[in-house]
Protein backbone atom coordinates (compact mmCIF):
# COMPACT_ATOMS: atom_id res chain seq x y z
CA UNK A 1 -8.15 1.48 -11.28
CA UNK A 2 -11.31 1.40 -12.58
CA UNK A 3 -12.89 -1.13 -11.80
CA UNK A 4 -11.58 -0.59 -8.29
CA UNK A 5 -13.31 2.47 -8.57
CA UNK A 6 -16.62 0.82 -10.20
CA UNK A 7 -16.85 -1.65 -7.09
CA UNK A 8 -16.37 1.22 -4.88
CA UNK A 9 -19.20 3.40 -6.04
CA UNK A 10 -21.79 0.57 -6.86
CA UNK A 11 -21.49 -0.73 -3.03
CA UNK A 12 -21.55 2.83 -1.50
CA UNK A 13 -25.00 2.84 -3.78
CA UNK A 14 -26.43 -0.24 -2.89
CA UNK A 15 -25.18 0.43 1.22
CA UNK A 16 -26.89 4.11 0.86
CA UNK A 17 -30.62 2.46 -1.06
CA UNK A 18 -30.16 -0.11 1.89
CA UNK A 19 -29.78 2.61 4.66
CA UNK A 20 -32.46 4.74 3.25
CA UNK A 21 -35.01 1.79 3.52
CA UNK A 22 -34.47 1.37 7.00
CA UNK A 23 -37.28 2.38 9.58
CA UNK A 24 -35.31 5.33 11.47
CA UNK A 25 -34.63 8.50 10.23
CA UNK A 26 -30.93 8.77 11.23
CA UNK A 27 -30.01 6.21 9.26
CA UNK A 28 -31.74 7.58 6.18
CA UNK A 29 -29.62 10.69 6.06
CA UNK A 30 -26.84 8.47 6.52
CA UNK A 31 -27.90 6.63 3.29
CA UNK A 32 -28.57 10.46 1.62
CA UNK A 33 -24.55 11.14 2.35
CA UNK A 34 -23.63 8.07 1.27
CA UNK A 35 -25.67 8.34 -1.96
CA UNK A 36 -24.32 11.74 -2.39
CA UNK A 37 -20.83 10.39 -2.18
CA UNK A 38 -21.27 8.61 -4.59
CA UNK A 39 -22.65 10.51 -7.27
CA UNK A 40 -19.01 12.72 -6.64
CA UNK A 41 -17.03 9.67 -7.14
CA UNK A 42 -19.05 8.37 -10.23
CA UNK A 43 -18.88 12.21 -11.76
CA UNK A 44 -14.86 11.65 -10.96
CA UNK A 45 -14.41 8.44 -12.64
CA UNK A 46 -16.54 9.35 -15.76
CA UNK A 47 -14.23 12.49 -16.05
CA UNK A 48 -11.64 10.32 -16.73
CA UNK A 49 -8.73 9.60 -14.52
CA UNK A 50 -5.41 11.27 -15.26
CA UNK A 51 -2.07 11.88 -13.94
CA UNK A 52 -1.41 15.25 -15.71
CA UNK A 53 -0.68 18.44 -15.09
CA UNK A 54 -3.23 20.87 -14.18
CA UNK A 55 -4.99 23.01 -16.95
CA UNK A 56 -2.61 25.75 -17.22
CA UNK A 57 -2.20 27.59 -20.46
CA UNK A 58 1.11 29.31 -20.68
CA UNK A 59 1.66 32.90 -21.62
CA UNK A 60 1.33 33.68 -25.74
CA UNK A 61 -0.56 30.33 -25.90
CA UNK A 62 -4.24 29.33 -26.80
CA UNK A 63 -5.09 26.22 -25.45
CA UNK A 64 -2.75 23.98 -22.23
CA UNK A 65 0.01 21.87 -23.36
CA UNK A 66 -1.04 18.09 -23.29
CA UNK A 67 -1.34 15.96 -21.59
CA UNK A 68 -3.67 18.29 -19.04
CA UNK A 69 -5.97 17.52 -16.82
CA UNK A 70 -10.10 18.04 -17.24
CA UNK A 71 -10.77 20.58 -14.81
CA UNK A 72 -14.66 20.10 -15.55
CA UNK A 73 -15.17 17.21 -13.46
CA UNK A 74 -13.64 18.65 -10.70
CA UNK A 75 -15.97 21.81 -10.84
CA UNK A 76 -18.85 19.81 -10.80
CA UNK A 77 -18.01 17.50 -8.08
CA UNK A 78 -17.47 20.95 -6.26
CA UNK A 79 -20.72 22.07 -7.03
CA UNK A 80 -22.09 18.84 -6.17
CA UNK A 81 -20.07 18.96 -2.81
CA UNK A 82 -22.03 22.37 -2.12
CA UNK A 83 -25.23 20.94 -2.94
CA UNK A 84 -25.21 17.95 -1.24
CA UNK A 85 -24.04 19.72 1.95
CA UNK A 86 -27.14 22.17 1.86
CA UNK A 87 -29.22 19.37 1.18
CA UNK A 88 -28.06 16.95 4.16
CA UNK A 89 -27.98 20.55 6.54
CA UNK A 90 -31.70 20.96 5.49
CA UNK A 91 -32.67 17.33 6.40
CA UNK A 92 -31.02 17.23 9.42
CA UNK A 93 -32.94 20.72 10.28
CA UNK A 94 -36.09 19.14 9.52
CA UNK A 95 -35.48 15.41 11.10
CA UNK A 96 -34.73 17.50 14.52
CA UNK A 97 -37.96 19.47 13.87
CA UNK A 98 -40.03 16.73 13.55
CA UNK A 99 -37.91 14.83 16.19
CA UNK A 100 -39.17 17.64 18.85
CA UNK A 101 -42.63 17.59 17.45
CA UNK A 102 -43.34 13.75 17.22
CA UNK A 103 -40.64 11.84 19.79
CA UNK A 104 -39.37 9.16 18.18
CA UNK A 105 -37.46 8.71 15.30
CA UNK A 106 -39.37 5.96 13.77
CA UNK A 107 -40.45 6.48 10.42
CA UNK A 108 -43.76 4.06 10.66
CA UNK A 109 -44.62 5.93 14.27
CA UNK A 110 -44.29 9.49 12.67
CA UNK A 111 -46.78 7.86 10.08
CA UNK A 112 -49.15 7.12 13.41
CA UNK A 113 -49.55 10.92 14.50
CA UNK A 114 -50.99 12.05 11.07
CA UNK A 115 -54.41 12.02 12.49
């Protein structure tokens, strides 16, 4: 699983560095998501992948019966979720912004109007 999981994130890398090369900006925050995605899945897999039950410590006890699951991962691919989200809103606030201003979406034409 993972290696599955390996293959998965290094081609949504290289397919996010390869959109955010590209000339228009639309397909740069496409790339940004993509990257973003995944970070999450790399901070999943490096968590460690198990098929527990969740981290829930019983009544009278100290720590959760094993085997449990790591429930750090999972809050910082929710963070991460968060972050990522106000970070794609922001560019796409901006891209629309300088869409209005400039016309074209062309990242070597917006270069052209910074006389």
């Amino acid at each position: 699983m993972n290696v599955v999981l390996a293959v998965v994130i290094g081609g949504l890398y290289a397919t996010g560095l390869y959109m955010m090369m590209r000339r228009s900006i639309v397909k740069l925050i496409i790339g940004l998501a993509l990257l973003s995605h995944a970070a999450n899945l790399l901070i999943f897999t490096a968590g460690g992948l198990t098929r527990a039950r969740p981290p829930l410590i019983p009544e009278g006890a100290n720590v959760p019966p094993a085997p449990f699951a790591d429930p750090l991962p999972q809050a910082l691919i929710l963070t991460a979720i968060v972050i990522s989200f106000g970070v794609l809103a922001f560019a796409l606030v901006l891209i629309h912004r300088a869409y209005g201003t400039v016309g074209t979406d062309d990242l070597d034409e917006m270069k052209a109007t910074d006389t």
